[in-house]
Protein backbone atom coordinates (compact mmCIF):
# COMPACT_ATOMS: atom_id res chain seq x y z
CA UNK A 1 24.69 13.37 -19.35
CA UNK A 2 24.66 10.19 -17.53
CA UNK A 3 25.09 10.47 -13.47
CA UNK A 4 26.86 7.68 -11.64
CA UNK A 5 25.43 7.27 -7.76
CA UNK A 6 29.47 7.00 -7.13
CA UNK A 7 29.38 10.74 -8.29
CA UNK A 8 26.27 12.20 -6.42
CA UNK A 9 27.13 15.34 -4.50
CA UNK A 10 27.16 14.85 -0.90
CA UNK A 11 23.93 16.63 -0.38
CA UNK A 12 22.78 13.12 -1.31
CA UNK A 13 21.08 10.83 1.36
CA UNK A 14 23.59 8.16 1.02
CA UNK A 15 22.64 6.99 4.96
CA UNK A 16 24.96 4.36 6.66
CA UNK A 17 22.94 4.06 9.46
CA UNK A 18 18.91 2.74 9.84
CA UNK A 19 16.78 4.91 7.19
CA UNK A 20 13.57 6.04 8.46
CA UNK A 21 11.08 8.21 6.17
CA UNK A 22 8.91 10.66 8.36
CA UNK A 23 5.42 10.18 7.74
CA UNK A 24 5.39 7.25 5.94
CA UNK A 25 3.78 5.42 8.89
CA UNK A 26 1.09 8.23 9.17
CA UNK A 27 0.43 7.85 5.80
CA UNK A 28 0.12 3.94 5.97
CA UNK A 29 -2.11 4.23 9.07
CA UNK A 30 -4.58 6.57 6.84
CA UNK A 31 -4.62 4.00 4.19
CA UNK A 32 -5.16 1.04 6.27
CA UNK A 33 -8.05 2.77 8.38
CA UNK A 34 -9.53 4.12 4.90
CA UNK A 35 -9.90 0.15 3.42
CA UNK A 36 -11.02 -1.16 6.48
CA UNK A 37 -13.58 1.59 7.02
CA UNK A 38 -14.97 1.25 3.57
CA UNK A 39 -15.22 -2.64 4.11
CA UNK A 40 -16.85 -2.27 7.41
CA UNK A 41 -20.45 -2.11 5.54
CA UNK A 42 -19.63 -3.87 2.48
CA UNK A 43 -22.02 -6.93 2.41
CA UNK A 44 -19.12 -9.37 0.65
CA UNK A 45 -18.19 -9.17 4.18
CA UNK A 46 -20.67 -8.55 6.93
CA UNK A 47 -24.28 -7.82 7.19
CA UNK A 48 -25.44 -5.45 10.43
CA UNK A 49 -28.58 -5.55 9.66
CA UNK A 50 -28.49 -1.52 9.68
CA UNK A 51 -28.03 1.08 6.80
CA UNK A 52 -24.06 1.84 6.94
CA UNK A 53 -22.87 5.30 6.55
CA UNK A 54 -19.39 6.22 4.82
CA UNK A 55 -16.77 7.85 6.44
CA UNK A 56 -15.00 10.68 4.63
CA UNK A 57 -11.73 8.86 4.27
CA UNK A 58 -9.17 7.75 1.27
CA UNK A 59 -10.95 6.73 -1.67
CA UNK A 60 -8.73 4.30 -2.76
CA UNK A 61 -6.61 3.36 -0.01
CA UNK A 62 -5.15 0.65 -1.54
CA UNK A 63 -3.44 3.09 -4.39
CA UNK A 64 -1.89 5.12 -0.86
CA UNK A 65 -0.27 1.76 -0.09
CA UNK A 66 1.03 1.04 -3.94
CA UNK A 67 2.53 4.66 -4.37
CA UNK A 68 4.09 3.99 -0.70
CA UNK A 69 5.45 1.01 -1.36
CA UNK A 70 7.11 1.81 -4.60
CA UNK A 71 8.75 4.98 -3.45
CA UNK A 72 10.02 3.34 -0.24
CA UNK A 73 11.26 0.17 -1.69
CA UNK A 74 13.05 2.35 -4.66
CA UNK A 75 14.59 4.48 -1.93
CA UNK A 76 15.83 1.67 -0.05
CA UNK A 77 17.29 0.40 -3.38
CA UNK A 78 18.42 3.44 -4.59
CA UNK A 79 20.41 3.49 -0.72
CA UNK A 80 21.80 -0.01 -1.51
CA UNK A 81 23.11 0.61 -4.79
CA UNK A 82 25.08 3.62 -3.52
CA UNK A 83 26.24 1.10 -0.17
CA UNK A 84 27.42 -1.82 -2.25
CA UNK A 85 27.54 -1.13 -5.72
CA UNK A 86 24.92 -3.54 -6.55
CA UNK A 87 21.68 -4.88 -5.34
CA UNK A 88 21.51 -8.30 -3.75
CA UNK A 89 18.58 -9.84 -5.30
CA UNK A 90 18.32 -12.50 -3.41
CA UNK A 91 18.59 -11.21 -0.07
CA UNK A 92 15.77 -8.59 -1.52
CA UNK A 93 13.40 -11.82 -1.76
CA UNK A 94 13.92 -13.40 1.54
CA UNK A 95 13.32 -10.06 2.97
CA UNK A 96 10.16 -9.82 1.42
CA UNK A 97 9.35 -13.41 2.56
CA UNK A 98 9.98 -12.51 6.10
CA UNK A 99 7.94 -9.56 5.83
CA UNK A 100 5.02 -10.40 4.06
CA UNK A 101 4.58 -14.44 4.36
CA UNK A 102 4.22 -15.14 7.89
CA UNK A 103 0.96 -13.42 8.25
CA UNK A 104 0.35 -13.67 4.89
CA UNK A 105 -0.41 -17.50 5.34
CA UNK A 106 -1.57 -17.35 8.93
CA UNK A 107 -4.41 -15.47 8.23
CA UNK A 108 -5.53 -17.28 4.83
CA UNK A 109 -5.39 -20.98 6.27
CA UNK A 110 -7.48 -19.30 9.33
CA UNK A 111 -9.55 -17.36 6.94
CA UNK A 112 -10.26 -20.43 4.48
CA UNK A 113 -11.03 -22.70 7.28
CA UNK A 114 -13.91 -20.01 9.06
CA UNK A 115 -15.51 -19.87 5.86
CA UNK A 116 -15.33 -23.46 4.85
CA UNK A 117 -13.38 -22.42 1.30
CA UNK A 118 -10.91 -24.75 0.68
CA UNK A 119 -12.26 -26.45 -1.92
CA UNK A 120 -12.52 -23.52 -3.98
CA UNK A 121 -11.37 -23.51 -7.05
CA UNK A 122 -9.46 -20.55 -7.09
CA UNK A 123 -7.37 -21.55 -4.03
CA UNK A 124 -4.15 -21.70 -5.38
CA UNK A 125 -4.50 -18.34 -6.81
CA UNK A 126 -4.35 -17.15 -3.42
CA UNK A 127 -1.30 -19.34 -2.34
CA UNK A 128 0.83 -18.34 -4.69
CA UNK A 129 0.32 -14.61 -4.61
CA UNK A 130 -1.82 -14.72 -7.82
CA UNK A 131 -5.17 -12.61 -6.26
CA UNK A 132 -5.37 -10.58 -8.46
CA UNK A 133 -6.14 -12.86 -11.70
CA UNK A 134 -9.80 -13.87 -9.74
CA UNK A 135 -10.48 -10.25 -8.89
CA UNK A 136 -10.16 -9.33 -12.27
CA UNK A 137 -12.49 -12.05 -13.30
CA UNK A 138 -14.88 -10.52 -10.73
CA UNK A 139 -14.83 -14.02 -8.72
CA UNK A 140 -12.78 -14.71 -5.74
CA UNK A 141 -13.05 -15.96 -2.28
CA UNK A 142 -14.63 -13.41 -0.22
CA UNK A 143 -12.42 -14.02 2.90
CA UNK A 144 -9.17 -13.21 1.29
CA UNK A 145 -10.58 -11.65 -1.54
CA UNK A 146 -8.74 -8.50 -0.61
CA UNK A 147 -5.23 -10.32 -1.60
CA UNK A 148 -5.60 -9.21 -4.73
CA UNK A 149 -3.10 -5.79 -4.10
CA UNK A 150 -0.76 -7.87 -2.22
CA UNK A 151 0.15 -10.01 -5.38
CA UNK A 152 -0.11 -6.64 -7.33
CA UNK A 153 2.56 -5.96 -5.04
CA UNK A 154 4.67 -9.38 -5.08
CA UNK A 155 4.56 -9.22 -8.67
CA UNK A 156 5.91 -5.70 -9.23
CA UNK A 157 8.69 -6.91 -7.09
CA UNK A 158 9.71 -10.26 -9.30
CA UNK A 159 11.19 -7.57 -11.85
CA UNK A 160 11.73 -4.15 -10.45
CA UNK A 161 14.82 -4.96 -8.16
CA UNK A 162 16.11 -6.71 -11.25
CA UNK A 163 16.13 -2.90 -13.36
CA UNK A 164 17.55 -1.33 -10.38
CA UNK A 165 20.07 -3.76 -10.62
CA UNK A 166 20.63 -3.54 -14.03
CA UNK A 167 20.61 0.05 -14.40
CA UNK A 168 24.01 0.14 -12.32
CA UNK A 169 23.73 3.15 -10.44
CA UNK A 170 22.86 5.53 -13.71
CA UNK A 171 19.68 7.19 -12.30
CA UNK A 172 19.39 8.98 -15.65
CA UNK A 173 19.26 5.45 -17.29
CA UNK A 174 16.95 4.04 -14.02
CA UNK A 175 14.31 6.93 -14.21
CA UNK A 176 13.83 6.78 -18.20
CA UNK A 177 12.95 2.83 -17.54
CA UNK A 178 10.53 3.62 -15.01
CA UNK A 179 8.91 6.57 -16.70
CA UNK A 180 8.82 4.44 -20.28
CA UNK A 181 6.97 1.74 -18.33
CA UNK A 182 4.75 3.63 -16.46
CA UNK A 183 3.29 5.60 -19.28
CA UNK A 184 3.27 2.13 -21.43
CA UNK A 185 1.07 0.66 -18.70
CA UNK A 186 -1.10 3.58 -18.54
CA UNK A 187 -1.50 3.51 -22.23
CA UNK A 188 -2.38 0.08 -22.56
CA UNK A 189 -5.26 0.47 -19.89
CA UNK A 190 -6.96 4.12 -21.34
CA UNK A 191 -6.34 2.60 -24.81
CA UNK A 192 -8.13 -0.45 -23.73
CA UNK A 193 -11.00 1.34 -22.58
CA UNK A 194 -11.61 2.96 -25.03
CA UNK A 195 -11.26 0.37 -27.86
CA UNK A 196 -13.07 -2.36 -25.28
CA UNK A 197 -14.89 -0.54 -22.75
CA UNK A 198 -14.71 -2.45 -19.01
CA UNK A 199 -13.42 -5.52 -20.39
CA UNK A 200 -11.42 -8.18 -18.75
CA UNK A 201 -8.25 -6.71 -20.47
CA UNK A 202 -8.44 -3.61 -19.54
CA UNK A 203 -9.47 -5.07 -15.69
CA UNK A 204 -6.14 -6.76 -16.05
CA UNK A 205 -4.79 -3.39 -16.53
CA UNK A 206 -7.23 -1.28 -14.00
CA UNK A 207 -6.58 -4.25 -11.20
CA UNK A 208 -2.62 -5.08 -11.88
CA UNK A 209 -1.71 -1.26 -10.81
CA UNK A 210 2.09 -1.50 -11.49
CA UNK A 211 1.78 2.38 -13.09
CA UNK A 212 0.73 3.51 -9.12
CA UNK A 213 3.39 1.63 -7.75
CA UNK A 214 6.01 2.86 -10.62
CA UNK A 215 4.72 6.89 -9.78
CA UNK A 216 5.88 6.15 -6.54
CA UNK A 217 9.96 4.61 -8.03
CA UNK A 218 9.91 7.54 -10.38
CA UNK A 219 8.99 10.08 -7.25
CA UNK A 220 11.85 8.20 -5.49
CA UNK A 221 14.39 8.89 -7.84
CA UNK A 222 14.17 12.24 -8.15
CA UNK A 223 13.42 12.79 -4.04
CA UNK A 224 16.76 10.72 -3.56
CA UNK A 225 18.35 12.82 -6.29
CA UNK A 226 17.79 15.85 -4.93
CA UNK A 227 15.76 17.03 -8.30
CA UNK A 228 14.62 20.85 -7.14
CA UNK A 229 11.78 21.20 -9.52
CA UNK A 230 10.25 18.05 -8.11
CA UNK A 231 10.94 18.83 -4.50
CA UNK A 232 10.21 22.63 -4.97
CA UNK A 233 6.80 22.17 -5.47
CA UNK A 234 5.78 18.60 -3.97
CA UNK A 235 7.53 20.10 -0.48
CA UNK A 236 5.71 22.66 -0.21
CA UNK A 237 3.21 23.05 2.20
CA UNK A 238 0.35 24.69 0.81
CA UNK A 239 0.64 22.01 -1.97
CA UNK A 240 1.32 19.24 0.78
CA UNK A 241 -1.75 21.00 2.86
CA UNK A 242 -4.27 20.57 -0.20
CA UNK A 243 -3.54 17.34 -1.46
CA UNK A 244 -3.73 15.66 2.40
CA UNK A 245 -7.30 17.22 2.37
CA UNK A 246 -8.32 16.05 -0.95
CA UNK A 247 -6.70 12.57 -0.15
CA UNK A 248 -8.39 12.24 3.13
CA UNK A 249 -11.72 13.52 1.93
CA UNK A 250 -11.59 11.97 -1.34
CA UNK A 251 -14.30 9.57 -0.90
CA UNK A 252 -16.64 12.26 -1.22
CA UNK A 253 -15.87 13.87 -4.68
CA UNK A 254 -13.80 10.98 -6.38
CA UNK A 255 -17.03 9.92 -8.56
CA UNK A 256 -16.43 13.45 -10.39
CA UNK A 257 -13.70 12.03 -12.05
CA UNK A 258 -14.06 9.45 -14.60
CA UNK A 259 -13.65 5.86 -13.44
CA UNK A 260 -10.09 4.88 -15.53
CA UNK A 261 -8.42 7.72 -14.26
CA UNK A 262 -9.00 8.27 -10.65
CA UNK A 263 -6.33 5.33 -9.16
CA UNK A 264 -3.71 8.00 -11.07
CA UNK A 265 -5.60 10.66 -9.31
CA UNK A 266 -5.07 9.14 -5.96
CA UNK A 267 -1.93 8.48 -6.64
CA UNK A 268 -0.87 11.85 -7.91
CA UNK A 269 -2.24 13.19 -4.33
CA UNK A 270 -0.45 10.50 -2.51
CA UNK A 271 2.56 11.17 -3.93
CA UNK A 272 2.72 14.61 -3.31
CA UNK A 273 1.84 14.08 0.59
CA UNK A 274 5.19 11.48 0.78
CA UNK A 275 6.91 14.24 -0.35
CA UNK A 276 5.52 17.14 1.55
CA UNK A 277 6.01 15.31 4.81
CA UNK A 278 10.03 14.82 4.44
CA UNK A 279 10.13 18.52 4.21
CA UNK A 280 8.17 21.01 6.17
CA UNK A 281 4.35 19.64 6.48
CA UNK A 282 1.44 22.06 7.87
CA UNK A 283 0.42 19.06 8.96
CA UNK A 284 2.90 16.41 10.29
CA UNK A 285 1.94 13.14 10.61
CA UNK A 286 5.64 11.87 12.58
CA UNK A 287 3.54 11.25 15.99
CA UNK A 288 3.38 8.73 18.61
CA UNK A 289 -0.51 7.41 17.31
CA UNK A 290 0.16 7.36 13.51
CA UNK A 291 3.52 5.61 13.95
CA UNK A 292 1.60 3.00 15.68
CA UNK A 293 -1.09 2.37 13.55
CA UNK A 294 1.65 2.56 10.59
CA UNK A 295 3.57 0.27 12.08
CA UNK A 296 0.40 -2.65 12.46
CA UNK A 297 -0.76 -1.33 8.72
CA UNK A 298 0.02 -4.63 7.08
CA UNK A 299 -1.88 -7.28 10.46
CA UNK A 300 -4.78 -4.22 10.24
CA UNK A 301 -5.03 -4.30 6.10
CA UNK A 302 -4.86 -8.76 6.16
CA UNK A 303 -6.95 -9.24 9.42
CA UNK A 304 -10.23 -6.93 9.51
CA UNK A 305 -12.53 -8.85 6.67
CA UNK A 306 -12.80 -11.99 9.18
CA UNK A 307 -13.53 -9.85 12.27
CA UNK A 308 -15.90 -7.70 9.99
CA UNK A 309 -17.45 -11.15 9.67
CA UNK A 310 -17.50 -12.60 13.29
CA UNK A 311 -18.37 -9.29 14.96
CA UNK A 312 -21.27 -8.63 12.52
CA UNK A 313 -22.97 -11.77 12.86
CA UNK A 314 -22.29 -11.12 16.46
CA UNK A 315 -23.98 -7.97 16.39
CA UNK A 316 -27.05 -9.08 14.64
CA UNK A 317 -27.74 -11.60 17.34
CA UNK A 318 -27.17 -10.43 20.35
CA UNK A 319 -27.09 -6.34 20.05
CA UNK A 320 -29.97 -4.21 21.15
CA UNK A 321 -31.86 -1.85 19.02
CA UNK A 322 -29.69 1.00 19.02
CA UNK A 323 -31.07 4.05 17.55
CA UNK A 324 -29.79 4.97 14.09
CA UNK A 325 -26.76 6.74 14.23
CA UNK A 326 -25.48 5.65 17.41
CA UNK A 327 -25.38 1.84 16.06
CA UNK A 328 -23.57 3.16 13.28
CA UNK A 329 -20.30 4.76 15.55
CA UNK A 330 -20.74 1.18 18.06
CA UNK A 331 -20.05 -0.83 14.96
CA UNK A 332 -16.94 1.61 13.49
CA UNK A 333 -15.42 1.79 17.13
CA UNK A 334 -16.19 -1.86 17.89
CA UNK A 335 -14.11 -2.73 14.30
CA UNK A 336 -11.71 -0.76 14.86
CA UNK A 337 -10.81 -1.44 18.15
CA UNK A 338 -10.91 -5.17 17.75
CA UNK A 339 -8.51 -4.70 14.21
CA UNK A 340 -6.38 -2.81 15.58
CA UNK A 341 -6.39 -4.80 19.08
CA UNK A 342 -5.72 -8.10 16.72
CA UNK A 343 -3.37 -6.53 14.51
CA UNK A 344 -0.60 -5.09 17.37
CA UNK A 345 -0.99 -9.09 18.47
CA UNK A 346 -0.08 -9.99 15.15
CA UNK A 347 2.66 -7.75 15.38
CA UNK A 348 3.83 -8.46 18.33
CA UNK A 349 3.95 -12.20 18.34
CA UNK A 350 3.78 -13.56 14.91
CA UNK A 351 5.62 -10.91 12.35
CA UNK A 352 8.48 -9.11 14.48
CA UNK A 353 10.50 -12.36 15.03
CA UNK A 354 10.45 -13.02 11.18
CA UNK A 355 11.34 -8.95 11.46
CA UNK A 356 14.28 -9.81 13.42
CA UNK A 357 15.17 -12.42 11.35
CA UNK A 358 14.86 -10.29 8.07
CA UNK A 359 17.35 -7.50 9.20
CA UNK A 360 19.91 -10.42 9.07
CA UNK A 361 19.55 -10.01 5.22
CA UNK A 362 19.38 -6.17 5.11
CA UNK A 363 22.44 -4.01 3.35
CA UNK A 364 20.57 -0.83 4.51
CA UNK A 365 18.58 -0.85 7.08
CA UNK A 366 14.90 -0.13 7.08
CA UNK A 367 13.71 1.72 10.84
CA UNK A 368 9.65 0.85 10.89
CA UNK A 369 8.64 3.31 13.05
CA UNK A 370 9.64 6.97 14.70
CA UNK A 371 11.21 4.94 17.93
């Protein structure tokens, strides 16, 4: 049987008013700490000078931010379809252009310009949201190499709006797309592997994770459905309890699982811990610090290779002998206080006017943060 969104029960979140998704900022703030903690020691973008040690965060923090961004973005279009019947593609892209451009731009021409990189020849790659074709040549620009996941991202979104769209409010229709696509991505990559081993086709794959970023539509759909199974067991909190902790801590047992499969992995767990947290969580990340780290996830995620950069060449000139261990929490405190210091200025000053100026587009309304 086909369901029309005209027909959903009233149970439904069919929300007028600003949506806000608890958690989701928590979440983001874990994911943007994780990637910036496991670049803090990476030498593509500083050398201390001192052994590094590895905090045990997210693994793959990136795959936290796909699987976020797919569910919320399917939510939000799922919410718009009910609104108006339709989705307004084009107001879709210049929201995304006021979100993600400004800074998006900012920081590369500042970034390109520190390192002396503009004559690279993989530039344009970079300025038109095409990172992720160097990265999966293993080349790049190591200043804005980490632009990779943000085309990933731009990319997903030049057709998925467009299936929404077309799918007309039949979520039976909308969920078979997304689950026939997911599994056809994931097929091509394993299969891939196996025929090819690490090649650059199945990087293309590995790299371009639209299958993370379609677990999160196809967990969408059946949260904003209601679907009881689904929420039955991702809401509940021993399940929502385990998978935080095995998220959070996965850096430390990740390399048990074979190497093509653990971004699914990740994004299994992540899943589960958007759910869990619009239900009952043990642990509840709606609070006052994660909703403002959440909120500067984007500025922290763009901005911290350069000051990884700066601050470490800083540190190997001018810093004392420290002895080993207490170097190691100056330089993870000094990082993160300058990111996140640098990011809220972002935030503040460069990307909420262009915020301002995007909810002039919006047909429902997106609330960023718990406030």
């Amino acid at each position: 049987m086909v369901m029309q969104l005209s027909v959903l029960p009233t149970s439904y979140l069919i929300m007028t008013n600003s949506i806000h998704l608890p958690g989701l900022n928590g979440l983001r703030a874990i994911a943007a700490l994780s990637v910036m903690w496991g670049h803090t020691f990476q030498k593509d973008f500083g050398n201390w000078g001192v052994e590094g040690y590895s905090l045990p965060v997210v693994a793959d923090g990136v795959t936290l931010f796909f699987v976020i961004s797919g569910f919320l973005i399917t939510y939000l279009l799922l919410n718009e379809q009910a609104k108006a019947s339709t989705v307004d593609i084009p107001k879709f892209y210049l929201r995304r252009i006021l979100r993600i451009w400004p800074l998006y731009y900012a920081y590369m021409i500042v970034a390109l310009t520190v390192a002396s990189c503009w004559n690279d020849s993989y530039v344009w790659f970079y300025g038109f949201f095409a990172a992720n074709i160097p990265f999966i040549l293993t080349a790049g620009i190591w200043s804005i190499v980490h632009y990779w996941s943000l085309g990933v991202e731009e990319q997903f979104y030049l057709f998925w709006p467009w299936l929404v769209k077309l799918s007309k409010g039949r979520i039976n229709r909308l969920l078979v797309m997304a689950t026939t696509l997911c599994i056809t991505w994931l097929m091509c990559k394993w299969g891939t592997y196996l025929i090819a081993g690490t090649s650059t086709i199945y990087r293309f794959f590995a790299v371009t994770r639209f299958d993370c970023m379609m677990l999160g539509a196809i967990g969408a759909i059946l949260y904003y459905t209601g679907n009881k199974p689904f929420n039955k067991v991702l809401g509940h909190r021993v399940v929502g309890i385990i998978s935080l902790v095995l998220l959070f801590f996965s850096v430390k047992w990740i390399a048990l699982i074979p190497a093509p499969v653990r971004p699914q992995v990740i994004a299994v767990l992540s899943l589960v811990c958007i759910v869990s947290q619009q239900h009952s969580p043990i642990v509840n990340l709606e609070n006052k610090v994660c909703d403002f780290v959440g909120k500067i996830s984007y500025g922290i995620y763009v901005i911290h290779p350069l000051l990884i950069f700066l601050f470490s060449a800083l540190y190997r000139r001018y810093a004392m002998q420290l002895p080993h261990g207490i170097d190691i929490t100056v330089i993870y405190l000094t990082i993160t206080v300058a990111t996140i210091l640098t990011a809220w200025l972002s935030y503040r000053f460069l990307e909420s006017p262009f915020l301002r100026m995007k909810n002039r587009f919006a047909i429902v309304y997106s609330q960023n943060s718990m406030n």
